[in-house]
Protein backbone atom coordinates (compact mmCIF):
# COMPACT_ATOMS: atom_id res chain seq x y z
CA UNK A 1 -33.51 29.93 -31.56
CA UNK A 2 -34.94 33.24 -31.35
CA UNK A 3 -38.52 33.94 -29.80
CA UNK A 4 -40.92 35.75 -31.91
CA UNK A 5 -43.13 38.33 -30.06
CA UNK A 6 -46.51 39.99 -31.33
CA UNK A 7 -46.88 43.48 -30.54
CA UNK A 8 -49.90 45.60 -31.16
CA UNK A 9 -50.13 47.62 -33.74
CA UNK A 10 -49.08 50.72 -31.63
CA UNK A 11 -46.18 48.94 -29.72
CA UNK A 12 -42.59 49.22 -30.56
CA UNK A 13 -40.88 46.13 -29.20
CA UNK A 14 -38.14 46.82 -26.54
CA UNK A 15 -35.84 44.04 -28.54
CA UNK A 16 -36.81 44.37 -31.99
CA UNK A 17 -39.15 41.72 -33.17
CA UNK A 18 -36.83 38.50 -32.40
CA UNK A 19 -35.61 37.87 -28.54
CA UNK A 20 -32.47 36.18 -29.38
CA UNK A 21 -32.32 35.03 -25.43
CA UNK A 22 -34.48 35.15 -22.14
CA UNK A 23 -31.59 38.07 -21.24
CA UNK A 24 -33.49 40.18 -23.55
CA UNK A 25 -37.01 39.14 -22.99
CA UNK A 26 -38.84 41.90 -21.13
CA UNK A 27 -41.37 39.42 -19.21
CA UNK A 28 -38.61 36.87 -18.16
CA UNK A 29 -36.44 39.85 -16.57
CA UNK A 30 -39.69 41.15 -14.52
CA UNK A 31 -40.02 37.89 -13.10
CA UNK A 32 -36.55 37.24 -12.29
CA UNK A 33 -36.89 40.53 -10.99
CA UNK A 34 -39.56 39.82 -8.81
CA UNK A 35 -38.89 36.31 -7.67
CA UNK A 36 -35.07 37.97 -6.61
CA UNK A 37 -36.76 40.54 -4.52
CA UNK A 38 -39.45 38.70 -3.05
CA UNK A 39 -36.83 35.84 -1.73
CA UNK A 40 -34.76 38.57 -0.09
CA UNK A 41 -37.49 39.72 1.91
CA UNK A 42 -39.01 36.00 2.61
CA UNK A 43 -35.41 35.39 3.95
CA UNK A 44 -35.23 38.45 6.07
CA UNK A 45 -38.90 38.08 7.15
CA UNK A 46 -38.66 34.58 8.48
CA UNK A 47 -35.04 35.14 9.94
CA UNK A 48 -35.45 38.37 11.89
CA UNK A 49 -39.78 38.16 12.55
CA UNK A 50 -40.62 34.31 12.21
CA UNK A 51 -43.16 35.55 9.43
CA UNK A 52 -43.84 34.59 5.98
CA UNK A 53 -44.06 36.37 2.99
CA UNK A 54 -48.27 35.65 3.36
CA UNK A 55 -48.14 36.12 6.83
CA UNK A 56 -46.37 39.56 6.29
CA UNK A 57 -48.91 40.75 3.23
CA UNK A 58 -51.85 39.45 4.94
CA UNK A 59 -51.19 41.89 8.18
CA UNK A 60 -50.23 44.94 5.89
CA UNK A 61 -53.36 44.20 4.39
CA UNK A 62 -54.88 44.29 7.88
CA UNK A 63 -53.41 47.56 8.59
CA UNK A 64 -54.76 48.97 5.89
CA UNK A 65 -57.93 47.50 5.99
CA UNK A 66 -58.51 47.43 10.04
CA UNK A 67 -61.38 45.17 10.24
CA UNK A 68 -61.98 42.40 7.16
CA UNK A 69 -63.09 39.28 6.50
CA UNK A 70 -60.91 36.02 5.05
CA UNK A 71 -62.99 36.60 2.07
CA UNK A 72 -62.50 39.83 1.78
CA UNK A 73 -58.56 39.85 2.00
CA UNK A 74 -58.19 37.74 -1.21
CA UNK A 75 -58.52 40.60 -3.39
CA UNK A 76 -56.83 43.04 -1.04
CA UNK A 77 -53.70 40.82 -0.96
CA UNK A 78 -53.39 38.74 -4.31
CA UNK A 79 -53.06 35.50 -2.64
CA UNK A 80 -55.38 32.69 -2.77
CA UNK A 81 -58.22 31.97 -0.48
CA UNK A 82 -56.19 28.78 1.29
CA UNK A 83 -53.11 31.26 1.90
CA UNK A 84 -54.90 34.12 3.33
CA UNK A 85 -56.97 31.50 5.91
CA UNK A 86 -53.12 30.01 6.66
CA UNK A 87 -51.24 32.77 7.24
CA UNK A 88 -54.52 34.64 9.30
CA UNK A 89 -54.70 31.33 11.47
CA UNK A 90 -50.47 31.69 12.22
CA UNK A 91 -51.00 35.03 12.97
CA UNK A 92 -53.73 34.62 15.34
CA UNK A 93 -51.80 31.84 17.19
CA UNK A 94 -49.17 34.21 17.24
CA UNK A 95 -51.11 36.90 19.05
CA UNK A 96 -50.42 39.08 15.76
CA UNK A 97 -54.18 39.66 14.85
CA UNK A 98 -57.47 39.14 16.58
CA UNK A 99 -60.40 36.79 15.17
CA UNK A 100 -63.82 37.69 15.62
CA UNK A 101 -66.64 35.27 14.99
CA UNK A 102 -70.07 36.83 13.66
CA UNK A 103 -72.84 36.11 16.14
CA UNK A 104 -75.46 35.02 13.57
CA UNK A 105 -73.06 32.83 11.02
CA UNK A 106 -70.46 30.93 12.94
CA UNK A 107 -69.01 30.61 9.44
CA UNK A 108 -67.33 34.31 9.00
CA UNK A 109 -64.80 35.53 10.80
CA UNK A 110 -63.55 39.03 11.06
CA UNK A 111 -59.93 40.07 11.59
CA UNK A 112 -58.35 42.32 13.01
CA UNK A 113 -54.80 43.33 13.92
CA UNK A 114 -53.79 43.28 18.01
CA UNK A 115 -51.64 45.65 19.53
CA UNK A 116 -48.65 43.17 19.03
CA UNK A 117 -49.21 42.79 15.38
CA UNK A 118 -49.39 46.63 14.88
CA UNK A 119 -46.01 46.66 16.96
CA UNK A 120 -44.56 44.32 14.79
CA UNK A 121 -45.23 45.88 11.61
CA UNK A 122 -43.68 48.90 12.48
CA UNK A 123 -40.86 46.51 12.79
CA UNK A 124 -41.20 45.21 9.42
CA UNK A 125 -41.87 48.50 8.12
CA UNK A 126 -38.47 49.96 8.95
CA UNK A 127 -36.72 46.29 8.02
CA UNK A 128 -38.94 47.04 4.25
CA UNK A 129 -37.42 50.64 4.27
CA UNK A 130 -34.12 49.28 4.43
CA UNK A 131 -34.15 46.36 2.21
CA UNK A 132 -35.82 48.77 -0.32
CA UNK A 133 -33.15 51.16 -0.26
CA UNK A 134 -30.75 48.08 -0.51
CA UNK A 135 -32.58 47.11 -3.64
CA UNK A 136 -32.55 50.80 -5.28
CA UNK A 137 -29.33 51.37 -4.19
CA UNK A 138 -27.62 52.82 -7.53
CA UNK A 139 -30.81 54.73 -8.65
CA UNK A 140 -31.37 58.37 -8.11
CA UNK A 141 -34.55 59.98 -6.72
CA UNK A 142 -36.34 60.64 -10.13
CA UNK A 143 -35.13 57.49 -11.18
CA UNK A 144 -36.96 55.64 -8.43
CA UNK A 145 -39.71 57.74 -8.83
CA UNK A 146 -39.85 56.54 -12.19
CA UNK A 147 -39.30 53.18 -11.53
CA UNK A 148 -42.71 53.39 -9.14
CA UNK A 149 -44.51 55.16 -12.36
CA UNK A 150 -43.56 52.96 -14.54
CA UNK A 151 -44.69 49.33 -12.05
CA UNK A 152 -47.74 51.20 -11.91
CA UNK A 153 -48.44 51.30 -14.85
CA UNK A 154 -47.14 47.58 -15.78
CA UNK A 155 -48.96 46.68 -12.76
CA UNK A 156 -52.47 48.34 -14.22
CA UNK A 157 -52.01 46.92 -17.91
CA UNK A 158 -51.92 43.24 -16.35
């Protein structure tokens, strides 16, 4: 049975306008794609750091960020509220990032990465490096440059 797509009026459909199986079907390769990739690294996270995947985003966020909020790292990381305070609470018990506790509102608590955790994701980093190359391997340098153009832009139309 073949899947019928709509496309706007602009559009003209990768497959024609019947899928005639999920092979074909543009959003059900991304997130076979995806899921693929982001095993991989959960499996080499947890194996060679003793991190999670949330663990992992929520300190590159971290990095980035320096100083945030719980709150605040929702957006920053695409994960829900309940997996950002997790994987901030492991980390902390792990020494990985600091917690700071506003004077005036018990409530909110800052984060911040330690020394440790900063060491650690230049661990990571290099670990990322070489599982991306893994995952590339086969695709020249415009072609990954393309590759990152084109996510982006999937990425911004979502």
């Amino acid at each position: 049975m073949a899947r019928h797509k709509t496309q706007a009026a602009n559009q003209i459909p990768l497959f024609g306008a019947e899928v005639e199986s999920s092979e074909n079907y543009l959003p059900f390769r991304v997130l076979h794609a995806a899921r693929l990739v982001e095993r991989r690294i959960a499996r080499a996270l947890t194996a060679e750091f003793d991190l999670s995947l949330a663990e992992w985003i929520v300190l590159s966020a971290l990095l980035d960020a320096d100083q945030v909020s719980v709150r605040d790292l929702v957006p920053l990381t695409g994960l829900d509220t309940v997996a950002v305070s997790r994987a901030a609470t492991r980390l902390s018990d792990k020494r990985f990032v600091r917690k700071i506790v506003n004077k005036h509102d018990k409530r909110l608590v800052v984060l911040s990465p330690s020394k440790a955790g900063r060491a650690l994701a230049g661990e990571v980093d290099r670990k990322m490096l070489d599982l991306e190359t893994a995952f590339l391997k086969g695709l020249g340098v415009q072609e990954r440059v393309r590759l990152g153009q084109l996510l982006g832009a999937v990425i911004d139309s979502a």
